[in-house]
N, C-alpha and C. Protein backbone atom coordinates (compact mmCIF):
# COMPACT_ATOMS: atom_id res chain seq x y z
N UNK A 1 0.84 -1.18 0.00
CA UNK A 1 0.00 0.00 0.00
C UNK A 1 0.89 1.24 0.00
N UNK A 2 0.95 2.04 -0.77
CA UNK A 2 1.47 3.27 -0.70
C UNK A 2 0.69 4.34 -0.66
N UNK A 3 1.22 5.72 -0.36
CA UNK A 3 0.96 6.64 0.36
C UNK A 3 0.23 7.62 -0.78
N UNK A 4 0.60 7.43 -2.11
CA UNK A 4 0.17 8.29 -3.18
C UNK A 4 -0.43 7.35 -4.04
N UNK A 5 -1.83 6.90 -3.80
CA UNK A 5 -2.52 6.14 -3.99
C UNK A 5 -3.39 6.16 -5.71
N UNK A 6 -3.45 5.51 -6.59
CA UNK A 6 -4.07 5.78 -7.45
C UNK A 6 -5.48 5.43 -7.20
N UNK A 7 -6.74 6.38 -7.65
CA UNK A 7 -7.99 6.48 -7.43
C UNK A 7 -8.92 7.11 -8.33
N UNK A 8 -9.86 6.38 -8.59
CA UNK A 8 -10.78 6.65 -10.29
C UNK A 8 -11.63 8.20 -9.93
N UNK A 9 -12.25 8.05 -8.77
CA UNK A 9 -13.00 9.29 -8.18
C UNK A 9 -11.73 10.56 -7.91
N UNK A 10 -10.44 10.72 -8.01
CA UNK A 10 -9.58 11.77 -7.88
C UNK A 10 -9.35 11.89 -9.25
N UNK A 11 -9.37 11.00 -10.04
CA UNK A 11 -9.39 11.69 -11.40
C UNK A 11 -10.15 11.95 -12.08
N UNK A 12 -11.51 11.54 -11.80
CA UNK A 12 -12.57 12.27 -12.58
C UNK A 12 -12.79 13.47 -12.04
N UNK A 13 -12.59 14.17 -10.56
CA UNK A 13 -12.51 15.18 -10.02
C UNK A 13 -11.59 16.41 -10.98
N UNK A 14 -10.01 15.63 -10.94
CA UNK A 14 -9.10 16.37 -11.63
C UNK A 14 -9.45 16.58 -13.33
N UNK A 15 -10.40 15.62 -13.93
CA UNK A 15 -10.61 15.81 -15.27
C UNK A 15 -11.76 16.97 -15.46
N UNK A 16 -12.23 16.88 -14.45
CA UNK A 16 -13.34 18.08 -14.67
C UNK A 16 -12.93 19.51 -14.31
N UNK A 17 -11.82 19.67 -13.23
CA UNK A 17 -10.86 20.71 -12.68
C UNK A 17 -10.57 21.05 -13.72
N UNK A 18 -9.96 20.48 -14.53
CA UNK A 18 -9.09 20.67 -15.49
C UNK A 18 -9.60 21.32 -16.69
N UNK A 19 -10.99 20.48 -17.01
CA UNK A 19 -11.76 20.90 -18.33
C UNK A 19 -12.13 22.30 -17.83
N UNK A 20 -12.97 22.89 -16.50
CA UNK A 20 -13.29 23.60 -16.42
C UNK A 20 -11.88 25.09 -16.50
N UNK A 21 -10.58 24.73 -15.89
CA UNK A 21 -9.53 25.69 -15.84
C UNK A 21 -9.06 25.89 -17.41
N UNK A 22 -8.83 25.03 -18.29
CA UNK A 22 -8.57 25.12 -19.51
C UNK A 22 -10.02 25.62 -20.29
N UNK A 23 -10.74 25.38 -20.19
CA UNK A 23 -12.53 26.50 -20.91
C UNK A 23 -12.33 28.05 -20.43
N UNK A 24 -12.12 27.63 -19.26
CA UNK A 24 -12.18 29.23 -18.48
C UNK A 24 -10.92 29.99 -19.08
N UNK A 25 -9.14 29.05 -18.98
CA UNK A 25 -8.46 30.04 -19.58
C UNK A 25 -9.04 30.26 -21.23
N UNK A 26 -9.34 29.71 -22.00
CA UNK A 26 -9.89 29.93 -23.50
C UNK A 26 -10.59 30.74 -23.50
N UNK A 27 -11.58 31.32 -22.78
CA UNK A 27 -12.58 32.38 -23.16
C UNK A 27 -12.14 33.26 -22.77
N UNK A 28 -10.71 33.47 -21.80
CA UNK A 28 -10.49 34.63 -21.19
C UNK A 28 -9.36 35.33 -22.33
N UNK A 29 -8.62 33.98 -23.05
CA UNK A 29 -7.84 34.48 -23.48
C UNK A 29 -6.38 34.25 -22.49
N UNK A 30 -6.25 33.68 -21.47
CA UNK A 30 -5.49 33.28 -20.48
C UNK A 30 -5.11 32.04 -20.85
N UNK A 31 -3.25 32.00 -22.29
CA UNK A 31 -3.05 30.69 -22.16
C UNK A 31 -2.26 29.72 -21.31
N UNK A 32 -1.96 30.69 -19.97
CA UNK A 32 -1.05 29.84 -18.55
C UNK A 32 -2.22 28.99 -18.18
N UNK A 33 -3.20 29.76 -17.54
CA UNK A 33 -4.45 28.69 -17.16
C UNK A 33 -5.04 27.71 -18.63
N UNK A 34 -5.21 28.05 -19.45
CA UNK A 34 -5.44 26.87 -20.44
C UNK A 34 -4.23 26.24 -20.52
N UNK A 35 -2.98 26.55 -20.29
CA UNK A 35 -2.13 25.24 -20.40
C UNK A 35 -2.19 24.21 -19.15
N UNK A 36 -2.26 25.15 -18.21
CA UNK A 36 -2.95 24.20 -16.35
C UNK A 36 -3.61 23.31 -16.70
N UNK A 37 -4.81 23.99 -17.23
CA UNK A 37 -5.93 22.76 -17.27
C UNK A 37 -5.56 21.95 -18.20
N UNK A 38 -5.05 22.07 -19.07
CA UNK A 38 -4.50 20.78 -20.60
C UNK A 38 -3.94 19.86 -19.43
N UNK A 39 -3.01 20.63 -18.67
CA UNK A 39 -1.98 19.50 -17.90
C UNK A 39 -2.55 18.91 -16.53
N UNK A 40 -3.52 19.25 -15.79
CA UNK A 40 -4.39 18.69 -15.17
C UNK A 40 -5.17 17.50 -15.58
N UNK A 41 -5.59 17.55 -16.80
CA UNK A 41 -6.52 16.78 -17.41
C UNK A 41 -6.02 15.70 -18.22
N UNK A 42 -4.79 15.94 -18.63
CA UNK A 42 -4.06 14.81 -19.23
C UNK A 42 -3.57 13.94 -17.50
N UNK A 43 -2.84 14.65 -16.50
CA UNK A 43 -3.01 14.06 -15.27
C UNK A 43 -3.64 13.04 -14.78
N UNK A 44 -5.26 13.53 -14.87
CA UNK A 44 -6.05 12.86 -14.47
C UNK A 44 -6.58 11.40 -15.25
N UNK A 45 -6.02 12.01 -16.97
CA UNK A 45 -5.89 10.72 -17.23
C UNK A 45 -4.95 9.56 -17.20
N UNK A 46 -3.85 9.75 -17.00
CA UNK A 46 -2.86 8.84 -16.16
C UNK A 46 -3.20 8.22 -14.76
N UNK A 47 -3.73 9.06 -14.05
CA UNK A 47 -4.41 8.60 -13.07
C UNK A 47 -5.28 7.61 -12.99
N UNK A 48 -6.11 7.42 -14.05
CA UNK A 48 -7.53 6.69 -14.42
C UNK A 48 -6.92 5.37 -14.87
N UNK A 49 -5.64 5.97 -15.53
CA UNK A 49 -4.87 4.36 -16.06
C UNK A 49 -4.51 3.97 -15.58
N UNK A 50 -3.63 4.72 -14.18
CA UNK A 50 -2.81 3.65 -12.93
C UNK A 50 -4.02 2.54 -11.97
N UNK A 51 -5.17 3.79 -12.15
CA UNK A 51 -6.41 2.77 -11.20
C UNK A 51 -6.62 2.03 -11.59
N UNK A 52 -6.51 1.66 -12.90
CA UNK A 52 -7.30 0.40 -13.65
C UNK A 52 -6.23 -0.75 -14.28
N UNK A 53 -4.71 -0.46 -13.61
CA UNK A 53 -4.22 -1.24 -13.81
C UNK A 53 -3.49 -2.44 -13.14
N UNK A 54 -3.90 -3.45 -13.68
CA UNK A 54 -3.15 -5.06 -12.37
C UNK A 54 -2.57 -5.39 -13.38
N UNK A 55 -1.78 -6.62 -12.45
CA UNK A 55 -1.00 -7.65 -13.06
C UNK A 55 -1.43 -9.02 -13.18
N UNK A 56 -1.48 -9.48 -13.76
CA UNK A 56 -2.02 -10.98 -13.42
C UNK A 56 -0.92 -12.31 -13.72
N UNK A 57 -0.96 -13.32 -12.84
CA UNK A 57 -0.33 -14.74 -13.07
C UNK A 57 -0.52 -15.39 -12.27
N UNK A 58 -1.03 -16.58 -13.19
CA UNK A 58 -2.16 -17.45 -13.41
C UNK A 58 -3.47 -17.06 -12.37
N UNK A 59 -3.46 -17.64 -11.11
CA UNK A 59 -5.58 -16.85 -10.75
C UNK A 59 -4.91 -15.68 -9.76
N UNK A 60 -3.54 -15.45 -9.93
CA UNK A 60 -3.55 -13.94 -8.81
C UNK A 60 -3.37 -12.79 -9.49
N UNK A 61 -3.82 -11.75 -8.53
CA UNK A 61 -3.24 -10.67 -9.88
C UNK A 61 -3.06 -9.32 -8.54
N UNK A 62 -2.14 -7.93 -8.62
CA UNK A 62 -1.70 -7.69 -8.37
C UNK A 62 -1.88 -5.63 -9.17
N UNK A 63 -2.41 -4.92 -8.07
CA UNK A 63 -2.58 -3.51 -8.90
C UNK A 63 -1.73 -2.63 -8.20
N UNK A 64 -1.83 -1.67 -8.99
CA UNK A 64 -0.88 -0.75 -9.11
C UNK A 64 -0.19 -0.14 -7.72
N UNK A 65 -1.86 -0.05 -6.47
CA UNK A 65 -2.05 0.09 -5.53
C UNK A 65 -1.30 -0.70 -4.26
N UNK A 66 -1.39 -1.92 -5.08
CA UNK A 66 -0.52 -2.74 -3.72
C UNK A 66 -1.32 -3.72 -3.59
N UNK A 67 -2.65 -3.62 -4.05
CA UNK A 67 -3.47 -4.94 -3.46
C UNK A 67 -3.05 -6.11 -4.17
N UNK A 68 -3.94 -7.20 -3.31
CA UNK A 68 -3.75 -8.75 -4.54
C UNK A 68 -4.79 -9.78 -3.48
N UNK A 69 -5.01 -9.93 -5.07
CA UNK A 69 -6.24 -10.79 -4.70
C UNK A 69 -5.95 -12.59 -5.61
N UNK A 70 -6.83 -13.05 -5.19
CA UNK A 70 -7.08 -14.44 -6.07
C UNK A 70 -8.28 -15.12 -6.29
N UNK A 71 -8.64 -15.26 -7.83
CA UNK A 71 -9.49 -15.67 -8.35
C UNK A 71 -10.31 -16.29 -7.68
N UNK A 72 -11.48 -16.28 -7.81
CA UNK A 72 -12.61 -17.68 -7.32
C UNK A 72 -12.25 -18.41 -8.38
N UNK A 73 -12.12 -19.70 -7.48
CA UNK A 73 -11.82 -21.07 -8.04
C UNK A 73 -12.85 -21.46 -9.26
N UNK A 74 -13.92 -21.23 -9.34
CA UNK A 74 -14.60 -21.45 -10.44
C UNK A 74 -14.37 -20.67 -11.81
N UNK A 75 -13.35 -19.66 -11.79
CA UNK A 75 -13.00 -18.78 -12.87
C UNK A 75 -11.89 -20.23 -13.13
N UNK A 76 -10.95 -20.79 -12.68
CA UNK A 76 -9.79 -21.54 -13.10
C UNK A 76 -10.59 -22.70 -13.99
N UNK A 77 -11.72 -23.31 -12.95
CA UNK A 77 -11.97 -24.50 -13.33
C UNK A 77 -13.00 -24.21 -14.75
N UNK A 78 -13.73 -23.00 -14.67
CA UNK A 78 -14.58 -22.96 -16.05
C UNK A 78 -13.49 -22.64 -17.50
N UNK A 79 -12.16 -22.12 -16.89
CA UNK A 79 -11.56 -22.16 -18.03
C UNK A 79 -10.86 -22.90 -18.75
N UNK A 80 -10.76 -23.92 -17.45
CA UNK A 80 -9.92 -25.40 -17.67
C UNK A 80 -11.08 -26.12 -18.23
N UNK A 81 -12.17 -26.06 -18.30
CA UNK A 81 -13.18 -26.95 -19.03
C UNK A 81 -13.45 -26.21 -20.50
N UNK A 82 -13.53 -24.96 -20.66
CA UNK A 82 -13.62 -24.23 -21.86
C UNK A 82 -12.30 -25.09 -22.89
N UNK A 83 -11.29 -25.03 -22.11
CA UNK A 83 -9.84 -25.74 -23.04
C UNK A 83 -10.20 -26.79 -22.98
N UNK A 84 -10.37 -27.77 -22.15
CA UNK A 84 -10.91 -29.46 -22.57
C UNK A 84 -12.08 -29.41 -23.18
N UNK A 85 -12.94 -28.85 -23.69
CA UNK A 85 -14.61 -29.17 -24.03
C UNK A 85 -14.04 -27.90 -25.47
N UNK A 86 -13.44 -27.35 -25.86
CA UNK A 86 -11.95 -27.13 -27.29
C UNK A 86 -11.64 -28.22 -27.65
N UNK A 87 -10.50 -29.13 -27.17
CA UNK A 87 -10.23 -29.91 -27.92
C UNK A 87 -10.94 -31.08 -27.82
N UNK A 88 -11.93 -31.42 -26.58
CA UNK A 88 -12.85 -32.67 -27.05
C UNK A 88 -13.01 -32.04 -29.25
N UNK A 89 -14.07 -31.17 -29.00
CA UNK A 89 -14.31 -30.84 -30.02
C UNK A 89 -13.67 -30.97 -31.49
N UNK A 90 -12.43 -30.11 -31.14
CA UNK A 90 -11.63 -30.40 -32.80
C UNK A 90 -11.32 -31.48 -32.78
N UNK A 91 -11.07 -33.00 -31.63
CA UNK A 91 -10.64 -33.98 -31.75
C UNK A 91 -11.91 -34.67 -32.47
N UNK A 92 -13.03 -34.63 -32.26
CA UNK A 92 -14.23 -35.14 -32.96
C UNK A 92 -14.51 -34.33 -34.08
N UNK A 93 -13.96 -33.21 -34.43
CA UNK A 93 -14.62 -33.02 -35.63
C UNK A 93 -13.42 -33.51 -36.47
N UNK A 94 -12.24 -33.79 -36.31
CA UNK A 94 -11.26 -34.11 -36.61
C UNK A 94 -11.28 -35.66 -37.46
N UNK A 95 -11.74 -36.45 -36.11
CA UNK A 95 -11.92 -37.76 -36.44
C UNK A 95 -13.41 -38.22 -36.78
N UNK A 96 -14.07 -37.31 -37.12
CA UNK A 96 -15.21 -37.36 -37.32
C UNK A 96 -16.46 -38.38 -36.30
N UNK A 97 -15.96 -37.91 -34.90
CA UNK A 97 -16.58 -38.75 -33.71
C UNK A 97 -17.89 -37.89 -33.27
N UNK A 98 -18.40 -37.88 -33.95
CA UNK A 98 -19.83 -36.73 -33.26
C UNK A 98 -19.86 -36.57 -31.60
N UNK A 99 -20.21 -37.98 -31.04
CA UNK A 99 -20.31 -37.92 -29.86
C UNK A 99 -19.18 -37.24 -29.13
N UNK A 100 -18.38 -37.20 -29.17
CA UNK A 100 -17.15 -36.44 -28.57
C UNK A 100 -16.99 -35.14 -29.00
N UNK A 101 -17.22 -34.93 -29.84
CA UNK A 101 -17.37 -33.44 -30.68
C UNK A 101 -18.46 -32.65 -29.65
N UNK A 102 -19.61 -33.21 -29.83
CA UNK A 102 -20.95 -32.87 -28.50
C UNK A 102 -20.68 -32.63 -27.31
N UNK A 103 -19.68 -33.93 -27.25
CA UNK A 103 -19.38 -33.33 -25.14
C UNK A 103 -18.44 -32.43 -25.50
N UNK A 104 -17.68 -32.42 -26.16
CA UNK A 104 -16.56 -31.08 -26.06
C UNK A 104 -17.41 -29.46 -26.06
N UNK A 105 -18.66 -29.24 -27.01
CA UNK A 105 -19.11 -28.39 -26.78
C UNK A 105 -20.27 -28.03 -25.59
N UNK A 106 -20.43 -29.03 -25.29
CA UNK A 106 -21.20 -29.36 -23.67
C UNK A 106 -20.11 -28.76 -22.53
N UNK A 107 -19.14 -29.52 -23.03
CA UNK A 107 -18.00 -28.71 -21.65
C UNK A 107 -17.97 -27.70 -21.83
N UNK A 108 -17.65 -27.19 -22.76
CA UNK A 108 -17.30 -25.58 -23.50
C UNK A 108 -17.60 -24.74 -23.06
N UNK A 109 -19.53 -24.88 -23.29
CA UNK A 109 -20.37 -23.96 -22.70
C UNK A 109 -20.28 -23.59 -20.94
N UNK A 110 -20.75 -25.34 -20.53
CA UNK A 110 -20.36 -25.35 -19.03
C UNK A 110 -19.07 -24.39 -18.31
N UNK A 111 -18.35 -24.78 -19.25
CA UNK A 111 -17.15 -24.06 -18.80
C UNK A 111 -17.37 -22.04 -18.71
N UNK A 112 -17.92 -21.89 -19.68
CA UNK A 112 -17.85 -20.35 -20.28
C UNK A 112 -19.02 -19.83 -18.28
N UNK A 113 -19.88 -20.95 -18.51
CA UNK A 113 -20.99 -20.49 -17.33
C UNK A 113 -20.50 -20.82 -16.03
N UNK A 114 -19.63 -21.51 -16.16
CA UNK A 114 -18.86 -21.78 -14.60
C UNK A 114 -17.97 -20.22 -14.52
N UNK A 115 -17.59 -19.97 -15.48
CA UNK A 115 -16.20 -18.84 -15.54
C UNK A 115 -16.66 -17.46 -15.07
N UNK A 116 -17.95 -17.74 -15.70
CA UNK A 116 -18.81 -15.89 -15.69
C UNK A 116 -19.48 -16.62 -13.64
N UNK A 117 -19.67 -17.11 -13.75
CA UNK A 117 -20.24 -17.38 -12.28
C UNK A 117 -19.12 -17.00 -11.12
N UNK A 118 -17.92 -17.39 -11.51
CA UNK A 118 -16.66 -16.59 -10.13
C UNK A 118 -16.81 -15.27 -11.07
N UNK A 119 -16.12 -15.10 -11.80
CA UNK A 119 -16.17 -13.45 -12.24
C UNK A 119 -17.12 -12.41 -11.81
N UNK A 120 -18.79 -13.03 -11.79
CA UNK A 120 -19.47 -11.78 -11.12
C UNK A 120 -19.62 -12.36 -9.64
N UNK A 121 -18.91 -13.13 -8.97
CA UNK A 121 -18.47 -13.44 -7.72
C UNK A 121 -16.95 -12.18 -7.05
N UNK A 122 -16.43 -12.52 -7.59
CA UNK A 122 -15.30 -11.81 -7.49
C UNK A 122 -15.70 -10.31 -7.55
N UNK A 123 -16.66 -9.93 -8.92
CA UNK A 123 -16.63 -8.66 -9.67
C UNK A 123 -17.54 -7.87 -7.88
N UNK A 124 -18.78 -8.61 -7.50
CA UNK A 124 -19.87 -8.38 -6.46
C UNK A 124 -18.87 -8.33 -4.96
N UNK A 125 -18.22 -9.50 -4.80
CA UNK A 125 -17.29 -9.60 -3.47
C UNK A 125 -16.20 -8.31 -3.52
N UNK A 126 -15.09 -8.45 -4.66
CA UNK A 126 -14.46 -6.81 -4.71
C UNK A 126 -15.36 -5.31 -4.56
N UNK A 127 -16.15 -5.53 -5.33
CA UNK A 127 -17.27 -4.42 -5.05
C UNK A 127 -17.69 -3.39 -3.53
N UNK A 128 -18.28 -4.47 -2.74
CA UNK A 128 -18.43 -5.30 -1.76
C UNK A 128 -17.73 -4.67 -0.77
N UNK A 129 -16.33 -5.60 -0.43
CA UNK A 129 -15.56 -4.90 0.35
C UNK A 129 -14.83 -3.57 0.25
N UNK A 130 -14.98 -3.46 -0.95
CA UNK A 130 -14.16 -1.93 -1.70
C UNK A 130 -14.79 -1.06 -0.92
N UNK A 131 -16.26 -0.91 -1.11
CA UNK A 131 -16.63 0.22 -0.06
C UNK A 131 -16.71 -0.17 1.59
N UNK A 132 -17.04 -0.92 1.68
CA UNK A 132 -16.66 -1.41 3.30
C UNK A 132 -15.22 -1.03 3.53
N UNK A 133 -14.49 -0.81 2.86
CA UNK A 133 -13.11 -0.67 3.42
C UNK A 133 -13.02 0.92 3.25
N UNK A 134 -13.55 1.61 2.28
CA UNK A 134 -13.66 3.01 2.08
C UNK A 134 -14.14 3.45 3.39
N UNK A 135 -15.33 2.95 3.68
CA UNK A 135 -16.07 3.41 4.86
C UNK A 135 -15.30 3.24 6.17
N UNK A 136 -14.77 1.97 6.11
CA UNK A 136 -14.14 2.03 7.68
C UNK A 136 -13.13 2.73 7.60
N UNK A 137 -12.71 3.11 6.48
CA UNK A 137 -10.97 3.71 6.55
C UNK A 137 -11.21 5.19 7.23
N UNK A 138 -12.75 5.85 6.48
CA UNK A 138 -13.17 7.03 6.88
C UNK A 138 -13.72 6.95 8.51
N UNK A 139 -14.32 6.02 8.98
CA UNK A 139 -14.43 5.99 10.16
C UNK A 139 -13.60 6.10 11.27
N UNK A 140 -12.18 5.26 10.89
CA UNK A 140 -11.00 4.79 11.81
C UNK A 140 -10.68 6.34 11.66
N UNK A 141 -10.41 7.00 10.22
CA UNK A 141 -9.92 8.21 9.85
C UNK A 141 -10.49 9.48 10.97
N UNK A 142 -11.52 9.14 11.33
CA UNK A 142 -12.37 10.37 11.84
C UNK A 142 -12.35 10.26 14.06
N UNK A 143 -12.04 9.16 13.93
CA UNK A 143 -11.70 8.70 15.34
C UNK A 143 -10.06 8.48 15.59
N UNK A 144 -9.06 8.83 14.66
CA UNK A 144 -7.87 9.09 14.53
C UNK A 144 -7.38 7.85 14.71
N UNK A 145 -7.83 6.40 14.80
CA UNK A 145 -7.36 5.01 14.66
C UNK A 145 -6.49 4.93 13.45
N UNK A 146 -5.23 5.51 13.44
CA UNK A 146 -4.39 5.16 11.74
C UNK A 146 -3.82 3.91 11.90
N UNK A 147 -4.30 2.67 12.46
CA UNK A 147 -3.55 1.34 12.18
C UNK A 147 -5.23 0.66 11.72
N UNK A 148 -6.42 0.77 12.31
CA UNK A 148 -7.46 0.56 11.76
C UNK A 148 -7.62 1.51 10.73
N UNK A 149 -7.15 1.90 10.03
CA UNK A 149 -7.08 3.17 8.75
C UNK A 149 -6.39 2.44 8.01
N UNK A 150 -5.08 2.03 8.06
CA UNK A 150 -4.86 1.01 7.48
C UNK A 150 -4.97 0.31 6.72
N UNK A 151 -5.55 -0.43 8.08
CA UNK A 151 -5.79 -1.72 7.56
C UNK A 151 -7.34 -1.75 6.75
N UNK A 152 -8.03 -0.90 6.96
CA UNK A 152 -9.25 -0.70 5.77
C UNK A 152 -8.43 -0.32 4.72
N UNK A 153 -7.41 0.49 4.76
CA UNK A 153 -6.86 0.96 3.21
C UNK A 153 -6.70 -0.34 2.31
N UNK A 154 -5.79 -1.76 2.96
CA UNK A 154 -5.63 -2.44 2.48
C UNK A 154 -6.37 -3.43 2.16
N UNK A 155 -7.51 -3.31 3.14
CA UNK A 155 -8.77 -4.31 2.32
C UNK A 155 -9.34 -3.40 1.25
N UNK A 156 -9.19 -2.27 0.83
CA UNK A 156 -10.52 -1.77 -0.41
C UNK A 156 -9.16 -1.91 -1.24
N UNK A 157 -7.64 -1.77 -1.49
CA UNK A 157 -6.78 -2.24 -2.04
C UNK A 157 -6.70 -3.57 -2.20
N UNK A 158 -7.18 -4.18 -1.89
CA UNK A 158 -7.38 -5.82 -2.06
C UNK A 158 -8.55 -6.18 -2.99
N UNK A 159 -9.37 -5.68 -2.26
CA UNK A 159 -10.80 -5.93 -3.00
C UNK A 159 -11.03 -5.02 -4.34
N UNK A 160 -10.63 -3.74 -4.51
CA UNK A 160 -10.37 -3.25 -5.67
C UNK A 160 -9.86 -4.20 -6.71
N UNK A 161 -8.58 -4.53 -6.69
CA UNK A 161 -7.58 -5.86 -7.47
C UNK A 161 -8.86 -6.58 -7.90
N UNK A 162 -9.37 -7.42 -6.76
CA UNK A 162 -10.20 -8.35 -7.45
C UNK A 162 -11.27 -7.78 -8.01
N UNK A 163 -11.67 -6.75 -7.76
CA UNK A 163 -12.43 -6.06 -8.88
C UNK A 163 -12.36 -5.37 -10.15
N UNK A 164 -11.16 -5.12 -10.12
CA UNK A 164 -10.06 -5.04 -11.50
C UNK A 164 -10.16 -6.19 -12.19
N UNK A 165 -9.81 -7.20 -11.15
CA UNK A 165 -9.14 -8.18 -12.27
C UNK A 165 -10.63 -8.98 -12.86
N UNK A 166 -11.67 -8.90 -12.36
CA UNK A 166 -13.15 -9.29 -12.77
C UNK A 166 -12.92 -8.47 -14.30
N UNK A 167 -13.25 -7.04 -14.12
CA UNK A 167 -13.49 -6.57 -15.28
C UNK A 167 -12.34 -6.85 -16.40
N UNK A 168 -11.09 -6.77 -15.86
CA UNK A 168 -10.51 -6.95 -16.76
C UNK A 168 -11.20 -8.15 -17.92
N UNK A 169 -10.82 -9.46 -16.68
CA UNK A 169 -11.24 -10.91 -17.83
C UNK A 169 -12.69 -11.01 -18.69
N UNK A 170 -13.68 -9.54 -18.06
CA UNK A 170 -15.13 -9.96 -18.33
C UNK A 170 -14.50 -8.81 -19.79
N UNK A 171 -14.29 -7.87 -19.97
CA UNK A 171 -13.85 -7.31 -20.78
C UNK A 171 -13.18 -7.67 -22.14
N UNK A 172 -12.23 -8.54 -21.66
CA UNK A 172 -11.37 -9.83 -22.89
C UNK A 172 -12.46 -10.48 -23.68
N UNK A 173 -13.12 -10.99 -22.60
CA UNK A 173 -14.12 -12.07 -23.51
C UNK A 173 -15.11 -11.72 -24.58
N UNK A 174 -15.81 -9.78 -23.64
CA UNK A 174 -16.01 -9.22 -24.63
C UNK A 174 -15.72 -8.85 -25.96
N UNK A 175 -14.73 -8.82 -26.10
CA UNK A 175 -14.05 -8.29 -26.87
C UNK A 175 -13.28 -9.17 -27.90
N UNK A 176 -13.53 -10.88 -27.17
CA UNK A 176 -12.77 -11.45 -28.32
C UNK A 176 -14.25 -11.71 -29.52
């Protein structure tokens, strides 16, 4: 956990700072403040990219922030059946085995619905604790507890990750 934390709500703050200081220098004719705001707002989008970025290998993954989380087990196993219920498949259409061709796409599917089942597990549980940890951090914060401050920092840093890393994989699939 570090101290200069990347956060999606500080940069949409700073992107709107920004739009508004760069509009305001443009109409005034003020191009120091329109260069502020250009450079605020490009800021804030770096910002938006550090929040949204993890690492992943194999079901752990790891953000920018410090957190790390690990997959629900049903994301591994629906993808390990998506790859076996694959090659059942090309092995039967291959050898022209219908029946095996069938269960391969039987697994396939199974697999795709096992995968999305941890993902909006993970996506709901990161969610979840993300603000539970926001909240207590502000609570501990307001009763001056900075080791219960903390340690909420590092659960919504935890649970963030796994909420990263949800969208990330739900995103891929989209997209393939």
């Amino acid at each position: 956990m570090s101290d200069n934390q990347s956060s999606s709500l500080k940069s949409y703050i700073d992107s709107a700072t920004g739009t508004v200081q760069s509009t305001l220098g443009s109409l005034t004719g003020n191009t120091g403040d329109q260069a502020k705001g250009d450079v605020t707002k490009d800021k804030a989008v770096a910002e938006k990219d550090a929040s949204h970025t993890i690492g992943k290998i194999g079901p752990y993954a790891v953000s920018s922030s410090g957190g790390i989380s690990s997959d629900d087990p049903r994301r591994t196993q629906g993808s390990y059946n998506q790859t076996m219920g694959s090659a059942k498949e090309a092995v039967g259409g291959l050898f022209g085995a219908e029946g095996l061709k069938k269960e391969g796409q039987q697994q396939n599917a199974q697999g795709k619905g096992t995968e999305a089942e941890g993902q909006l597990s993970d996506y709901g549980h990161g969610l979840k604790d993300r603000i539970g940890g926001t909240v207590g951090g502000m609570a501990a914060g307001i009763t001056g507890d900075r080791e219960k401050q903390q340690e909420h920092q590092l659960k919504h840093d935890d649970a963030k990750t796994k909420q990263r890393s949800a969208e990330q994989d739900i995103q891929k699939q989209a997209d393939a």
